[in-house]
C-alpha atoms as a PDB file:
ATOM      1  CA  UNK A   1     -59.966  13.763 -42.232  1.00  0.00           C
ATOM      2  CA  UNK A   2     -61.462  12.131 -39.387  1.00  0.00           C
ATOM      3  CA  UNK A   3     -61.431  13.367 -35.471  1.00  0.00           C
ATOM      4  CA  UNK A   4     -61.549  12.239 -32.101  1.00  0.00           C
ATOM      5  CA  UNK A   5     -61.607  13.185 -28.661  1.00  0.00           C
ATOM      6  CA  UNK A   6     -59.632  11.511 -25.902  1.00  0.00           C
ATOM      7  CA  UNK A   7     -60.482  13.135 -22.231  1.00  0.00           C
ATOM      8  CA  UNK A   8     -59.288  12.198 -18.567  1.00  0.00           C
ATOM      9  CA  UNK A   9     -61.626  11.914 -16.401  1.00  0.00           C
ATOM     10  CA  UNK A  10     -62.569  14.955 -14.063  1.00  0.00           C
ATOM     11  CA  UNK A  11     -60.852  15.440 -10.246  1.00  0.00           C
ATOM     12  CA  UNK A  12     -61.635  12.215  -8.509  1.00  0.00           C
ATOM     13  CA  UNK A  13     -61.981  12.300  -4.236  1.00  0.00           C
ATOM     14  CA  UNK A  14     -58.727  10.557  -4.278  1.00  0.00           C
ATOM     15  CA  UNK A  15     -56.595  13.317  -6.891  1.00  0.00           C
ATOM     16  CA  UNK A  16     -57.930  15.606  -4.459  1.00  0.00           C
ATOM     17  CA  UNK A  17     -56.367  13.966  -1.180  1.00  0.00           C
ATOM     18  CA  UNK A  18     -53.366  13.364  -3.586  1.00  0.00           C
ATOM     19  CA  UNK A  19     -53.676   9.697  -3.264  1.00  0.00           C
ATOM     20  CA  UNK A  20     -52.722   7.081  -5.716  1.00  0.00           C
ATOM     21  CA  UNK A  21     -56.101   5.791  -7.245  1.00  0.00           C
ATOM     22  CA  UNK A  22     -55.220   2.870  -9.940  1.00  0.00           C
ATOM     23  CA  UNK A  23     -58.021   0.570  -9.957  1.00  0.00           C
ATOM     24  CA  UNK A  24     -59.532   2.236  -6.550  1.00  0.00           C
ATOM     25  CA  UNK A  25     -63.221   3.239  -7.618  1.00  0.00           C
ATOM     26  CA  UNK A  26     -62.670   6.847  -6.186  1.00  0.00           C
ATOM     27  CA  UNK A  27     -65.972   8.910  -6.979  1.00  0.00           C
ATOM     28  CA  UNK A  28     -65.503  12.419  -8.578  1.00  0.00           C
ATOM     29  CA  UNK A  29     -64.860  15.186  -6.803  1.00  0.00           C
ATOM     30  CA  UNK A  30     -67.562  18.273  -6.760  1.00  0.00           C
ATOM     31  CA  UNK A  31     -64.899  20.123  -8.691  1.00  0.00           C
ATOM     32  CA  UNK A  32     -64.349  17.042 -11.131  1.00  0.00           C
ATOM     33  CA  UNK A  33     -68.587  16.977 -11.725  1.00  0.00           C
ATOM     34  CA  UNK A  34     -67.809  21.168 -12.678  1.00  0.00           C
ATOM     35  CA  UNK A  35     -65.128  20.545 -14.724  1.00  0.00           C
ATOM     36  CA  UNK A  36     -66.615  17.079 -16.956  1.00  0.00           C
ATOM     37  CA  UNK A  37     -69.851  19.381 -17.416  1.00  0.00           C
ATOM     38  CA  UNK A  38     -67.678  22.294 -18.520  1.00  0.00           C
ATOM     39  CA  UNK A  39     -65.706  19.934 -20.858  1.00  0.00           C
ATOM     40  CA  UNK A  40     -69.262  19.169 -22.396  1.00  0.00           C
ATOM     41  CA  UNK A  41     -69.790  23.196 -22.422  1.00  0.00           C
ATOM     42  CA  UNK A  42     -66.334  23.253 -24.608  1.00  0.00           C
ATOM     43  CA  UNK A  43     -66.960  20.281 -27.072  1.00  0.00           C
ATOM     44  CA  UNK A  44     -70.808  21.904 -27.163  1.00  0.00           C
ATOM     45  CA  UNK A  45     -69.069  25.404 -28.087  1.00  0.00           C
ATOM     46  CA  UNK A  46     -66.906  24.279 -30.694  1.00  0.00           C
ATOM     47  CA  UNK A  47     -69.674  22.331 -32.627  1.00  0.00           C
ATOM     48  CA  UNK A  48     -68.432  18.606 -32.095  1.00  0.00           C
ATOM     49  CA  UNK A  49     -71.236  15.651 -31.841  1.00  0.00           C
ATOM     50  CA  UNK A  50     -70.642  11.782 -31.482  1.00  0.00           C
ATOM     51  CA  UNK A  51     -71.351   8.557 -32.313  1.00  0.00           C
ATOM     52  CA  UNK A  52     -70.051   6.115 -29.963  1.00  0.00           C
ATOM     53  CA  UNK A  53     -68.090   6.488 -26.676  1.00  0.00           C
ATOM     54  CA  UNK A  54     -65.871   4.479 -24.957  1.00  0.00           C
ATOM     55  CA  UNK A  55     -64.625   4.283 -21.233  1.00  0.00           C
ATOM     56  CA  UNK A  56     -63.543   2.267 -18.319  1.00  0.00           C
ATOM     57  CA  UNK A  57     -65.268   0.391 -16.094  1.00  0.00           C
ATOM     58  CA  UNK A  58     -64.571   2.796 -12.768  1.00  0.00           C
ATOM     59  CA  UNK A  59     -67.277   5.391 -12.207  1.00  0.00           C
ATOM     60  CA  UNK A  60     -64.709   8.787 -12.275  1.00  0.00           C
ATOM     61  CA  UNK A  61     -64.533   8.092 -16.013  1.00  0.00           C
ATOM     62  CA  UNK A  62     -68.196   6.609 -16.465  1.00  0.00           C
ATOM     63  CA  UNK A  63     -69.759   9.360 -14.511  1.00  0.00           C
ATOM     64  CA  UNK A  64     -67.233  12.208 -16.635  1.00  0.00           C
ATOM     65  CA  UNK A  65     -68.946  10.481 -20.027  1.00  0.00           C
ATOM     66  CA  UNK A  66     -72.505  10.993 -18.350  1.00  0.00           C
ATOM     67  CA  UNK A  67     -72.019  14.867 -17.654  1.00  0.00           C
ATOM     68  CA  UNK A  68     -69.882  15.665 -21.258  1.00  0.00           C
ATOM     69  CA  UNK A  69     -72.854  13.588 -22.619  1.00  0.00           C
ATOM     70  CA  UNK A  70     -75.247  15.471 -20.922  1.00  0.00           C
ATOM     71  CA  UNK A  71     -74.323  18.682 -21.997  1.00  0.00           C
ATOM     72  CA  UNK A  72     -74.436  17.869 -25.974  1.00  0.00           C
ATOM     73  CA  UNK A  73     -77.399  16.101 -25.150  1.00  0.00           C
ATOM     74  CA  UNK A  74     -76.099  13.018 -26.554  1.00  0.00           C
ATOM     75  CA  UNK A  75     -76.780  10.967 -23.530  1.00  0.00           C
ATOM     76  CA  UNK A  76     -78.684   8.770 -25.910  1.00  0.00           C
ATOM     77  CA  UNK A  77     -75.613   7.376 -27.784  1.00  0.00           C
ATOM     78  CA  UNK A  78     -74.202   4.051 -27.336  1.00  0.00           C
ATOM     79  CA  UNK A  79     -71.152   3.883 -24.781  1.00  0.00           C
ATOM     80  CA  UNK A  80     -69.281   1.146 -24.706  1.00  0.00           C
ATOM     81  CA  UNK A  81     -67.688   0.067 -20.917  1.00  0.00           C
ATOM     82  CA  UNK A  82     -63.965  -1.913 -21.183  1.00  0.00           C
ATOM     83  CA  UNK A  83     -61.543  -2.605 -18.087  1.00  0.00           C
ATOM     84  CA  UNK A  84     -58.777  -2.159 -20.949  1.00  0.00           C
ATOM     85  CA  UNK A  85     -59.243   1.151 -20.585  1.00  0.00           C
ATOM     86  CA  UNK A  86     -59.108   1.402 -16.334  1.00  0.00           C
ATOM     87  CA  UNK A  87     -56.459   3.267 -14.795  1.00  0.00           C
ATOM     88  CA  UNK A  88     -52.599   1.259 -14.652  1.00  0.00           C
ATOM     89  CA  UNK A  89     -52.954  -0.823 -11.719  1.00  0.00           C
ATOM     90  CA  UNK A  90     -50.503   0.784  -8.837  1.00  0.00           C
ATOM     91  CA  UNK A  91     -50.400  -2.165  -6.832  1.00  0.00           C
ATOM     92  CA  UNK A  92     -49.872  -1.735  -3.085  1.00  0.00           C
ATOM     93  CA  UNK A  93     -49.592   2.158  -3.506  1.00  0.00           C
ATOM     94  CA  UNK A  94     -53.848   2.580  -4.558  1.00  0.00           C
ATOM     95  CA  UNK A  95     -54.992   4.229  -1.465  1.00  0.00           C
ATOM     96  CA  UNK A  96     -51.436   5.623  -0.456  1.00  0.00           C
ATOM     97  CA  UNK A  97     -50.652   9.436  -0.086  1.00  0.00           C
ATOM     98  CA  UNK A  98     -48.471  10.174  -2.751  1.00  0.00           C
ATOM     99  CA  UNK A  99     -46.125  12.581  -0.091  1.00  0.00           C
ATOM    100  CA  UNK A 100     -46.447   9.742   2.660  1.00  0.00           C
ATOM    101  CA  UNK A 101     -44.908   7.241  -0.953  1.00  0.00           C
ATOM    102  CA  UNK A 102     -42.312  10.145  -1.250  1.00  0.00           C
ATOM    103  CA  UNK A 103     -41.418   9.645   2.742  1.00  0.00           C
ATOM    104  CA  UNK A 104     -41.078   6.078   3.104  1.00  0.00           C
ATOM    105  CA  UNK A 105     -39.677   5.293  -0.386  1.00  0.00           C
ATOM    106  CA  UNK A 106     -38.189   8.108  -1.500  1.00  0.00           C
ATOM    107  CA  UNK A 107     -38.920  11.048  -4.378  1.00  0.00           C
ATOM    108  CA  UNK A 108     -36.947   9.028  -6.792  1.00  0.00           C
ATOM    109  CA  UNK A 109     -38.383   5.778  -6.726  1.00  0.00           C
ATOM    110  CA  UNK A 110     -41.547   6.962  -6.575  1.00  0.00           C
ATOM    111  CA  UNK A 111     -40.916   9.571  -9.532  1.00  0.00           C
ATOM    112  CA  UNK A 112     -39.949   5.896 -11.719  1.00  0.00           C
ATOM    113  CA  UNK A 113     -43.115   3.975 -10.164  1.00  0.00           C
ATOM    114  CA  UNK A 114     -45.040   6.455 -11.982  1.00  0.00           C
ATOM    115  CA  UNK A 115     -43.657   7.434 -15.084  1.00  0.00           C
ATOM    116  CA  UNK A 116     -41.124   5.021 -16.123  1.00  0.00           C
ATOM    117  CA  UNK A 117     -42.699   2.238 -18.292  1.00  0.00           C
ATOM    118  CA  UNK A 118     -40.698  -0.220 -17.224  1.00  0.00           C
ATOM    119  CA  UNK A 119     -40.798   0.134 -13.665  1.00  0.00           C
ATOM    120  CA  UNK A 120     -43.460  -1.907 -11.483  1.00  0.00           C
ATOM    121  CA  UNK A 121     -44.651  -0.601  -7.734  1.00  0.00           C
ATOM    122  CA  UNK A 122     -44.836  -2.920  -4.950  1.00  0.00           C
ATOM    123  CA  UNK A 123     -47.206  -5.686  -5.460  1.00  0.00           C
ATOM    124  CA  UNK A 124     -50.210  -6.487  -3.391  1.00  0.00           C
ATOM    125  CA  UNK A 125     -51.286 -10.596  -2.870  1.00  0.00           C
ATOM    126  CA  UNK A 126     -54.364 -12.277  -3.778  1.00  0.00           C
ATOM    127  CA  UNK A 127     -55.955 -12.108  -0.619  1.00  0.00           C
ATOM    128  CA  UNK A 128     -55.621  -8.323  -0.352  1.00  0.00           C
ATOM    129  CA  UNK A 129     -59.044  -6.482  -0.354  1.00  0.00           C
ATOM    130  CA  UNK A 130     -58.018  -4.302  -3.448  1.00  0.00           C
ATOM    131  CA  UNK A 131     -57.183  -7.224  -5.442  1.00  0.00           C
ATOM    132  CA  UNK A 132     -59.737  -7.078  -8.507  1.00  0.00           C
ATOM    133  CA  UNK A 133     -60.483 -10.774  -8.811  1.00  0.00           C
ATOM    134  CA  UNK A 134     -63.083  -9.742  -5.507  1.00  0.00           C
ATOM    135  CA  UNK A 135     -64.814  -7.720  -7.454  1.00  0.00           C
ATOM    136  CA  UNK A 136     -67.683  -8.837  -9.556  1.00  0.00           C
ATOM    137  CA  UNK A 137     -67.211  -6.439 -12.557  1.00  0.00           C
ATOM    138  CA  UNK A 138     -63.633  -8.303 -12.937  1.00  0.00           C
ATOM    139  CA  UNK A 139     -64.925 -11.580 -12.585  1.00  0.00           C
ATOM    140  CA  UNK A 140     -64.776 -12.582 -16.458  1.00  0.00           C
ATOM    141  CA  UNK A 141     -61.009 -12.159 -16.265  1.00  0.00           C
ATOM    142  CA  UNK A 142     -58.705 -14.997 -16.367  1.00  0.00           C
ATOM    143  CA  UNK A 143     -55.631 -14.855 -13.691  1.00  0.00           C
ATOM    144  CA  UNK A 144     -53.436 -13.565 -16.161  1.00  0.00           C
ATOM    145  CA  UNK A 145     -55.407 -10.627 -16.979  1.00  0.00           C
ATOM    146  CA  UNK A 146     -55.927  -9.646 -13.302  1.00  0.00           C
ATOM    147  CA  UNK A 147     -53.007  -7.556 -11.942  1.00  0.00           C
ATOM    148  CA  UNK A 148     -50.681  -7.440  -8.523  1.00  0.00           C
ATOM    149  CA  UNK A 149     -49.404  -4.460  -9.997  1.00  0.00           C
ATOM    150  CA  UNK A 150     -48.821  -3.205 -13.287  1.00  0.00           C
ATOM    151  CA  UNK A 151     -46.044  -0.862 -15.010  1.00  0.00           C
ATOM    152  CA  UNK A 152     -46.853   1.362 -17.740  1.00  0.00           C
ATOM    153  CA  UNK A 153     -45.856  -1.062 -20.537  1.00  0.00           C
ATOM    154  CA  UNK A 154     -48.483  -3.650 -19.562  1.00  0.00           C
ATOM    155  CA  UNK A 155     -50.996  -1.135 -19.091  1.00  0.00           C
ATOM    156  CA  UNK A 156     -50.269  -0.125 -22.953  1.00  0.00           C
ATOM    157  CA  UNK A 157     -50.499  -4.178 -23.810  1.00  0.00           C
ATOM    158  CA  UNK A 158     -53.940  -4.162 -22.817  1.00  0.00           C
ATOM    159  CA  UNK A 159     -55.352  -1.021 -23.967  1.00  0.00           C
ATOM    160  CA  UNK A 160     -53.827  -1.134 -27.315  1.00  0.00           C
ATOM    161  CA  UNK A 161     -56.508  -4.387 -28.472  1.00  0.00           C
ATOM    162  CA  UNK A 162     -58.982  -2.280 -27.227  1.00  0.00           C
ATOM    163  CA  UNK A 163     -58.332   0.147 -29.293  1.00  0.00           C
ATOM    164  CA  UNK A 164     -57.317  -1.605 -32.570  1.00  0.00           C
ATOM    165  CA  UNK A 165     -60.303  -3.942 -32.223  1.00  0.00           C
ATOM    166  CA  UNK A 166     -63.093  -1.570 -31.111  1.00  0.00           C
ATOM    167  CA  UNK A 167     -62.277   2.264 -31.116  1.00  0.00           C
ATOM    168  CA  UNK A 168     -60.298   2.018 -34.422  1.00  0.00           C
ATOM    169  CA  UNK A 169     -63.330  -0.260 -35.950  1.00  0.00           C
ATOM    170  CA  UNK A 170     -65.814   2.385 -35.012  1.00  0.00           C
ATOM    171  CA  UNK A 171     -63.849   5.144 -36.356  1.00  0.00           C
ATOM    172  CA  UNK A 172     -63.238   2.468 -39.764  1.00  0.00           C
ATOM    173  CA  UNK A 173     -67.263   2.860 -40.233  1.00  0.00           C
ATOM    174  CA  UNK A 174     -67.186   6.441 -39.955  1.00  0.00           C
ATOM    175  CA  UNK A 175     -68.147   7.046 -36.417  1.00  0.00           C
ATOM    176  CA  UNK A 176     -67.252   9.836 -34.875  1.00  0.00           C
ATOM    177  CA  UNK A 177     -65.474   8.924 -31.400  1.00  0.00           C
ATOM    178  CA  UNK A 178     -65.192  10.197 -28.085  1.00  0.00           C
ATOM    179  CA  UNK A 179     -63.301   8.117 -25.239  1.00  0.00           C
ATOM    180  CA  UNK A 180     -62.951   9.103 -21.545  1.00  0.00           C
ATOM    181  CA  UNK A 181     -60.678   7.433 -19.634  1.00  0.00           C
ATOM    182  CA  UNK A 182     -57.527   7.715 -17.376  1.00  0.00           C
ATOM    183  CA  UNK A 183     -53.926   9.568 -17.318  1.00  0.00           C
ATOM    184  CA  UNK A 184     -52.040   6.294 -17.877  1.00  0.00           C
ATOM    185  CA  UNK A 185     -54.535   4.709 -19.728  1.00  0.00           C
ATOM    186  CA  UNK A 186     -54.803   7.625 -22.039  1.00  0.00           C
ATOM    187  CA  UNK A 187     -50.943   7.956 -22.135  1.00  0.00           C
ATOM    188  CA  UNK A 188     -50.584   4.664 -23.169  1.00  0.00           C
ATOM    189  CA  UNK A 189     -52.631   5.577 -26.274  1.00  0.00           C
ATOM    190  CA  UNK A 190     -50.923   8.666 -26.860  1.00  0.00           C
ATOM    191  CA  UNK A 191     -47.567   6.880 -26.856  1.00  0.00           C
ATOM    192  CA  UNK A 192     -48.676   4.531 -29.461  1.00  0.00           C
ATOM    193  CA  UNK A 193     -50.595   7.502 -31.762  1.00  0.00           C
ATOM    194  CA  UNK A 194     -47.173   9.883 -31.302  1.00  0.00           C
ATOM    195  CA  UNK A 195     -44.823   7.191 -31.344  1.00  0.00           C
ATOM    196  CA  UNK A 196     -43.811   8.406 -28.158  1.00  0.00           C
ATOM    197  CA  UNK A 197     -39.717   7.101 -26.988  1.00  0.00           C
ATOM    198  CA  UNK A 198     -40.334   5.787 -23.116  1.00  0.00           C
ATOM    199  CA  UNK A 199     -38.216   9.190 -22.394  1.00  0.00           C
ATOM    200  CA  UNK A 200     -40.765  11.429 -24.175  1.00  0.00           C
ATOM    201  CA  UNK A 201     -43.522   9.437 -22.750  1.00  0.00           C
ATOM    202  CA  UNK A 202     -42.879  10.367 -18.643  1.00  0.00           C
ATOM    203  CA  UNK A 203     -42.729  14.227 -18.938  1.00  0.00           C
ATOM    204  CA  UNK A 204     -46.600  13.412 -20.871  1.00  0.00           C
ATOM    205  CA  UNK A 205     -48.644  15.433 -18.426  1.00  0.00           C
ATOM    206  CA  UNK A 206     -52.929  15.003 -19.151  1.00  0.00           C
ATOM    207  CA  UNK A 207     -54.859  17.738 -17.224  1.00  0.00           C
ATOM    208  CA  UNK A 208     -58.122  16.370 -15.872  1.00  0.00           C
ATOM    209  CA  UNK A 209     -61.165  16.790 -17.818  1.00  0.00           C
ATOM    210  CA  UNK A 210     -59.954  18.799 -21.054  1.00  0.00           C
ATOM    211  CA  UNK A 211     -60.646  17.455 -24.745  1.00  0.00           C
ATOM    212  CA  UNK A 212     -57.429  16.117 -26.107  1.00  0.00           C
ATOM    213  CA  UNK A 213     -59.108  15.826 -30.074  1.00  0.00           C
ATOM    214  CA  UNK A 214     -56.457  14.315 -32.589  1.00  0.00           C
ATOM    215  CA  UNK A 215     -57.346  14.972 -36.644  1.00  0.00           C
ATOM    216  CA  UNK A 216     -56.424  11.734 -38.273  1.00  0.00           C
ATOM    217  CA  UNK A 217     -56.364  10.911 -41.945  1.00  0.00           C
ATOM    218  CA  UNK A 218     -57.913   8.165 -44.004  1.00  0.00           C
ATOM    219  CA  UNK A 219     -55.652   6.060 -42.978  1.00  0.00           C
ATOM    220  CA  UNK A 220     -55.976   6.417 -39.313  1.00  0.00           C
ATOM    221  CA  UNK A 221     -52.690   8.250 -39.016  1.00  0.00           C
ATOM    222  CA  UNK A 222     -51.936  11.495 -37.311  1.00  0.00           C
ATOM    223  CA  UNK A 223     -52.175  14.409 -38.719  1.00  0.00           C
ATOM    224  CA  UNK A 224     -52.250  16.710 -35.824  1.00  0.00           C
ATOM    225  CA  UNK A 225     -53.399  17.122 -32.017  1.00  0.00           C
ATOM    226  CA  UNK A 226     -54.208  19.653 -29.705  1.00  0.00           C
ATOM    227  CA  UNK A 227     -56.158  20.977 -26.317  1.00  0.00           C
ATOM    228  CA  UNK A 228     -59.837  22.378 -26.479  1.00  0.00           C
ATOM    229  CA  UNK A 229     -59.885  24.901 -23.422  1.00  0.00           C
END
């Protein structure tokens, strides 16, 4: 049996003013620092220790790694940084106040824009200031790979190489894994893993900063998954 642990990042500035966040580099929170060091506390409790970590390229999940990290004193293991595993990309809503969304577009629509895979928020344009191709961390990806907006779907399309080339390698060698990342980009996983129905997928709900650990078996298959609070 093999584990690992999949965590969302802790309360960023902008899940605090209730604001959509995608690809927005919103900093943690003070709460968010308290709760990534008392995820560390938890995994520290229980025993666990890793190999190899894995997270985005936006500093809410970076900086969560650094504090869980810190607390096992494992600060010293490699961590590997992807934009496969950034936040979905909510398009002209980053920045927004999700009851001002509600307001102007209605409960509904914005109820799909965030849950249903299929569904894609308004776009922004190449020129606009949040589009990632202005940002130099981003500026290794081709057009194709750099969104407008993004439903949950493509979010899973590029997260899911990610995995299967680098997290699922690690794991291959007998690494034990620990990834900190984002609600959708950590649903997206979970869908795959669970074989999750696009239904079963939208009532997924991932608290902020609380070990998700899945026990797999030697064939990378689930065997079981659960909270460590």
């Amino acid at each position: 049996m093999q584990k690992i642990v999949l965590i969302r990042h802790g309360e960023s500035i902008f899940n605090l003013e209730n604001r959509f966040t995608g690809w927005e580099d919103a900093d943690l929170s003070e709460n968010g620092y308290l709760q990534a060091k008392r995820a560390g506390a938890i995994l520290k409790k229980n025993g666990y220790n890793f190999d190899a970590g894995f997270t985005s390229y936006l500093k809410r999940s970076i900086k969560t790694m650094h504090f869980v990290l810190e607390e096992l004193d494992h600060l010293w293991i490699p961590v590997e940084k992807s934009w496969r595993l950034n936040e979905r990309f909510y398009g002209d809503l980053q920045g927004m106040n999700k009851d001002d969304a509600i307001a102007k577009y209605g409960a509904e629509q914005v109820q799909k824009w965030r849950r249903d895979p299929n569904e894609y928020p308004p776009a922004i344009t190449r020129d606009d200031p949040r589009f990632p191709g202005h940002d130099l961390r981003y500026q290794d990806l081709t057009d194709r790979e750099l969104p407008l907006t993004e439903n949950l779907s493509e979010t899973m399309d590029r997260v899911l190489p990610f995995w299967n080339e680098a997290i699922v390698n690690a794991m291959r060698r007998n690494q034990k894994v620990i990834v900190v990342a984002h609600g959708n980009s950590l649903r997206s996983l979970i869908k795959y893993i669970d074989c999750l129905t696009d239904e079963q997928v939208t009532q997924l709900e991932i608290p902020t900063a609380t070990p998700w650990v899945y026990e797999l078996d030697h064939g990378l298959n689930q065997i079981r998954h659960y909270y460590l609070d």
